[in-house]
Protein backbone atom coordinates (compact mmCIF):
# COMPACT_ATOMS: atom_id res chain seq x y z
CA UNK A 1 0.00 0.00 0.00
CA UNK A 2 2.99 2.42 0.84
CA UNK A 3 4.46 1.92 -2.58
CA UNK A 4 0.72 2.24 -4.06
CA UNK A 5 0.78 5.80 -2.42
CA UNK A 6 3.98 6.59 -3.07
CA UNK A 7 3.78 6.20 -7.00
CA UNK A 8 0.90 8.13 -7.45
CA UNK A 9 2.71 11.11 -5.65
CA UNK A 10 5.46 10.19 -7.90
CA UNK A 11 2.50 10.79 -10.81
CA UNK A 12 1.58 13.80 -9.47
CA UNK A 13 -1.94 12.25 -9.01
CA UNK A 14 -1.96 12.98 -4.82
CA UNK A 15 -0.86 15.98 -3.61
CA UNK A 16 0.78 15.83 0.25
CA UNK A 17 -0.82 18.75 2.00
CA UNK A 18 0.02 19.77 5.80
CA UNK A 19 -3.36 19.72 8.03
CA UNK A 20 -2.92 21.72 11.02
CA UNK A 21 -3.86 20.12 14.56
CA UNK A 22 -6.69 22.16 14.59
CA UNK A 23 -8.43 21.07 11.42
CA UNK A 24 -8.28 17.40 11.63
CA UNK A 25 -11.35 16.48 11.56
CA UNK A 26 -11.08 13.00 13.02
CA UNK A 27 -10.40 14.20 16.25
CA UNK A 28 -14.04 15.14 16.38
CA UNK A 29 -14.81 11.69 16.71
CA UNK A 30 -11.72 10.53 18.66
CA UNK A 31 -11.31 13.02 21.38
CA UNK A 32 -13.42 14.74 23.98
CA UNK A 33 -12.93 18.48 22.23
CA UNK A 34 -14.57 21.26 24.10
CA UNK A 35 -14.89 25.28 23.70
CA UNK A 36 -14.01 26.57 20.36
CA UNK A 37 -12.24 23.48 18.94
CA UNK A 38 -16.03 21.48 19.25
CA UNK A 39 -17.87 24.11 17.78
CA UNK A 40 -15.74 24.91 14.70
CA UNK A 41 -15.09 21.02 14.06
CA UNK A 42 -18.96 20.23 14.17
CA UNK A 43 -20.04 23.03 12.05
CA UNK A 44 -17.61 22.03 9.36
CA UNK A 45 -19.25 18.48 9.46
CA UNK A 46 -22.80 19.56 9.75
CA UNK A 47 -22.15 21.97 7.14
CA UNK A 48 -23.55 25.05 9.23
CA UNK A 49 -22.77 28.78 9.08
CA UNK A 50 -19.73 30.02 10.26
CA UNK A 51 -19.84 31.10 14.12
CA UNK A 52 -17.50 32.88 16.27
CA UNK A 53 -19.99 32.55 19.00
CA UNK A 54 -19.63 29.39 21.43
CA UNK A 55 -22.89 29.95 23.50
CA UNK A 56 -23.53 26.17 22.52
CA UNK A 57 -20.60 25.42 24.62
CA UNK A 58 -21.81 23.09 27.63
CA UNK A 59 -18.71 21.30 29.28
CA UNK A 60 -19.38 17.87 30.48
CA UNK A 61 -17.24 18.68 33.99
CA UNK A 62 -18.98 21.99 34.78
CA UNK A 63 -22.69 19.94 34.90
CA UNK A 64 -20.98 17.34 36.88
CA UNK A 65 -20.18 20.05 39.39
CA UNK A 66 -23.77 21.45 39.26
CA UNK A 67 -25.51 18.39 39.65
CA UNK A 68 -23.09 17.53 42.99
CA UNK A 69 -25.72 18.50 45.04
CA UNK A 70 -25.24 17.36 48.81
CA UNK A 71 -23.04 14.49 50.60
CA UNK A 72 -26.37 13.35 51.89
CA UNK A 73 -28.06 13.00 48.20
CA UNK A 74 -24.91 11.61 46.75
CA UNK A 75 -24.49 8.64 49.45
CA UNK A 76 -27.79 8.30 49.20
CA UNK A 77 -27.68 8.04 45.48
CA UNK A 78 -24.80 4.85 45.61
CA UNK A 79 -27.04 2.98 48.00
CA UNK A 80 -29.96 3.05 46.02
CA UNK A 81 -27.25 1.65 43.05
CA UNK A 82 -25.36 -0.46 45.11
CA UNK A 83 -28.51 -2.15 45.93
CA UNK A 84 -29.50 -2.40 42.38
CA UNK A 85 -26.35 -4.11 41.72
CA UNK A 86 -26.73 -6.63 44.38
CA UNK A 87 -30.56 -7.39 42.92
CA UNK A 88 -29.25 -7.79 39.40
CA UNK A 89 -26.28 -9.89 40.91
CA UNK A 90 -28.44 -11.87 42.22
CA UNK A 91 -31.02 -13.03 39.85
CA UNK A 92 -27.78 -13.22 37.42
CA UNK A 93 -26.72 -15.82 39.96
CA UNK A 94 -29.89 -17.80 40.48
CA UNK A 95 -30.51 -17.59 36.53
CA UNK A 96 -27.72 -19.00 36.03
CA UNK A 97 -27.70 -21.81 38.47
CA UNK A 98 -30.95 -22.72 37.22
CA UNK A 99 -29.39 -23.41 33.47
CA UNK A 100 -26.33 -25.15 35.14
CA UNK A 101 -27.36 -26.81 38.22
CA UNK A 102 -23.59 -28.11 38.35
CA UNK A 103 -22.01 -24.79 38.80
CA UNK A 104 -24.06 -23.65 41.80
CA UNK A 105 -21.66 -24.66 44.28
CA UNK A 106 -19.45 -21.40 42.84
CA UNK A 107 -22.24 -18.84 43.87
């Protein structure tokens, strides 16, 4: 494939062009981009209008912090989902010894 590449350069059928951090476009869809970066790289893939305006900017860690709310909701919170987790455990566990009756003696 290298050679394939390379003799069409050769040919002067591919042109090598530098592409600045900033404008590759993959990292759209590879990377967590936020602010400016996000909003310039989606509009060129959406094809919208131009904006110097980031008002669409919402960062992931600043609703994190706004959602913190109290100690008392957040322990409260990982009960309630620890609990959960044991219930699903569980009728993993008994589903499962039910289809193998052999294995039971690991649960």
């Amino acid at each position: 494939m290298v050679f394939f590449v390379t003799d069409k350069i050769k040919k002067g059928e591919v042109k090598i062009m530098h592409c600045p951090t900033q404008d590759m476009i993959g990292d759209f869809f590879t990377k967590p981009l936020q602010g400016t970066q996000f909003v310039r790289l989606r509009s060129k893939i959406l094809n919208l209008p131009s904006s110097s305006s980031t008002a669409a900017h919402r960062s992931v860690l600043e609703n994190d912090k706004n959602k913190g709310g109290s100690e008392k909701e957040t322990k409260t919170k990982n009960k309630t989902k620890e609990k959960s987790n044991r219930h699903w455990r569980r009728r993993w566990e008994l589903e499962t010894m039910r289809q193998s009756p052999g294995l039971a003696h690991n649960f």
